[in-house]
Protein backbone atom coordinates (compact mmCIF):
# COMPACT_ATOMS: atom_id res chain seq x y z
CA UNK A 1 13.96 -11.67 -23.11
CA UNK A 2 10.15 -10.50 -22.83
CA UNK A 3 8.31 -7.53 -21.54
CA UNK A 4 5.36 -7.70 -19.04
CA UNK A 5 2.66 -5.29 -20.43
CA UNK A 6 -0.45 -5.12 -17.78
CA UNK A 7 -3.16 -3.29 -18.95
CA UNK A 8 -6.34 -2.18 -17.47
CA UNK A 9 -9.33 -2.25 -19.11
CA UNK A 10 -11.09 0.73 -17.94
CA UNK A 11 -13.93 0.54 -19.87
CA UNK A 12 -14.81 -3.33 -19.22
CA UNK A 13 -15.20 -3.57 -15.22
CA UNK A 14 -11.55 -2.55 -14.23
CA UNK A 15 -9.69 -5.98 -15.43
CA UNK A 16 -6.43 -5.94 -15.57
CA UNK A 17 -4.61 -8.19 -18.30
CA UNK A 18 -0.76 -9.75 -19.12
CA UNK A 19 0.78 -9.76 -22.09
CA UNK A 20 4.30 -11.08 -22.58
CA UNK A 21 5.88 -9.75 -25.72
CA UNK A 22 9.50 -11.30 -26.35
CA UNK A 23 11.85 -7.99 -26.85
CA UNK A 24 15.71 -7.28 -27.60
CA UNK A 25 17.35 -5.69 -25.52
CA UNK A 26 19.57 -2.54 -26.58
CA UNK A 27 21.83 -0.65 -24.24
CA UNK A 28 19.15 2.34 -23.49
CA UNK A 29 15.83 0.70 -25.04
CA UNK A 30 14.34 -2.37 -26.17
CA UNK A 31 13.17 -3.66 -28.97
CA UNK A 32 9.67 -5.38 -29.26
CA UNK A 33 9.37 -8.47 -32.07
CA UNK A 34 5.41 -6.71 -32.00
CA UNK A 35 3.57 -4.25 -31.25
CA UNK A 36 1.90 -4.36 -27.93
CA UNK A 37 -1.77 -3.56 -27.42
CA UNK A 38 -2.82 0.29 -26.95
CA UNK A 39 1.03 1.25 -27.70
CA UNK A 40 1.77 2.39 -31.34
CA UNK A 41 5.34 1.51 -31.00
CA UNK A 42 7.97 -1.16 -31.42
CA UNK A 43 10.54 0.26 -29.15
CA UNK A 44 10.38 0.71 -25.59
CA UNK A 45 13.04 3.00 -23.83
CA UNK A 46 14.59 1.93 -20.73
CA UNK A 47 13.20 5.26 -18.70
CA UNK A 48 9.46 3.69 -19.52
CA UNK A 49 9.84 0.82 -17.73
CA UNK A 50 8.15 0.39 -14.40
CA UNK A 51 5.79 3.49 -15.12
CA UNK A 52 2.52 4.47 -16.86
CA UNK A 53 2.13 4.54 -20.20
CA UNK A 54 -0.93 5.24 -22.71
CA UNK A 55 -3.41 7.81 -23.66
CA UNK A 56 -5.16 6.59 -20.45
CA UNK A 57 -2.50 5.88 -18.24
CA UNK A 58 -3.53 2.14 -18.39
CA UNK A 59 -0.33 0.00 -18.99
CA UNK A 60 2.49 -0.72 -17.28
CA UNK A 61 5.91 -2.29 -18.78
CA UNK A 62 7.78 -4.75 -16.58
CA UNK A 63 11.02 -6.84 -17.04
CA UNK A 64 9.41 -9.39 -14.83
CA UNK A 65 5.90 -10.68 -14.11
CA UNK A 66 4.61 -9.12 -11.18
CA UNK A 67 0.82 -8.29 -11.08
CA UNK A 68 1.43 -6.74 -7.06
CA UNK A 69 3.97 -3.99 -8.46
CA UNK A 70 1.78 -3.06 -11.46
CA UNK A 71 -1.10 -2.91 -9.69
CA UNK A 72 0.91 -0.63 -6.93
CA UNK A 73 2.31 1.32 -10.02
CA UNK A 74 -1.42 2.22 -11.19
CA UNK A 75 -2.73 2.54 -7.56
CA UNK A 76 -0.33 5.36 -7.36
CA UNK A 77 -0.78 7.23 -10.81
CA UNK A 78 -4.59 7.75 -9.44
CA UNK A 79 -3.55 8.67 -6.14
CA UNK A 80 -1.48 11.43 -7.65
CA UNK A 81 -4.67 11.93 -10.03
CA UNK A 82 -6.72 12.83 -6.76
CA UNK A 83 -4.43 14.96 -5.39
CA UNK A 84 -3.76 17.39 -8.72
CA UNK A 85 -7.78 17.87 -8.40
CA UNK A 86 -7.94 17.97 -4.50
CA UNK A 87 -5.73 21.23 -5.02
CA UNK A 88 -7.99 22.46 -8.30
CA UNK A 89 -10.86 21.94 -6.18
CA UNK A 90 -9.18 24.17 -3.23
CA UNK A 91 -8.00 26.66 -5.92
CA UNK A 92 -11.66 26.92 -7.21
CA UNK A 93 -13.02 27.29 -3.13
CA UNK A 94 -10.61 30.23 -2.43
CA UNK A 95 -12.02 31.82 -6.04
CA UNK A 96 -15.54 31.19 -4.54
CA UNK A 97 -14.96 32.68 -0.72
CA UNK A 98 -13.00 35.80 -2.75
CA UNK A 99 -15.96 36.89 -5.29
CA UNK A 100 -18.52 36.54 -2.10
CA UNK A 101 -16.34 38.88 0.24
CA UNK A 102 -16.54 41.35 -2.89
């Protein structure tokens, strides 16, 4: 069977790139026949599927090829990103409004 690896280049204009990699498949993992670009490993477990992977958060692993779902995969990883900092940014206004009323 293969594995769908999209991967966004973040540091070359935001492209985002397919690589089939033929894999066996195990009962809880799977088993690539090489190593996949930007991930230092041969074996993917089943609970990494349809997430983000990588130092960067910049690939996705599919069982099927389907650009729409990684690119809604990634479009949601930042969406959570801007939310963490919304609330550090909030945190860091309510530090601000307490040292003035001091």
């Amino acid at each position: 069977m293969k594995l769908y690896f999209y991967i966004i280049d973040r540091f070359k204009d935001l492209e985002l790139k397919c690589i089939a990699i033929e894999a066996v498949e195990r009962p809880r993992s799977y088993k690539l026949q090489k190593y996949a670009p930007g991930l230092y490993k041969i074996v993917i477990n089943k609970d990494e599927i349809g997430i983000t992977l990588g130092w960067h958060h910049d690939i996705v692993i599919l069982t099927e090829q389907d650009a729409e779902k990684a690119k809604e995969i990634f479009i949601n990883r930042i969406r959570e990103e801007i939310n963490k900092h919304k609330k550090e940014i909030e945190r860091y206004e309510k530090e601000i409004d307490t040292i003035n009323s001091l």
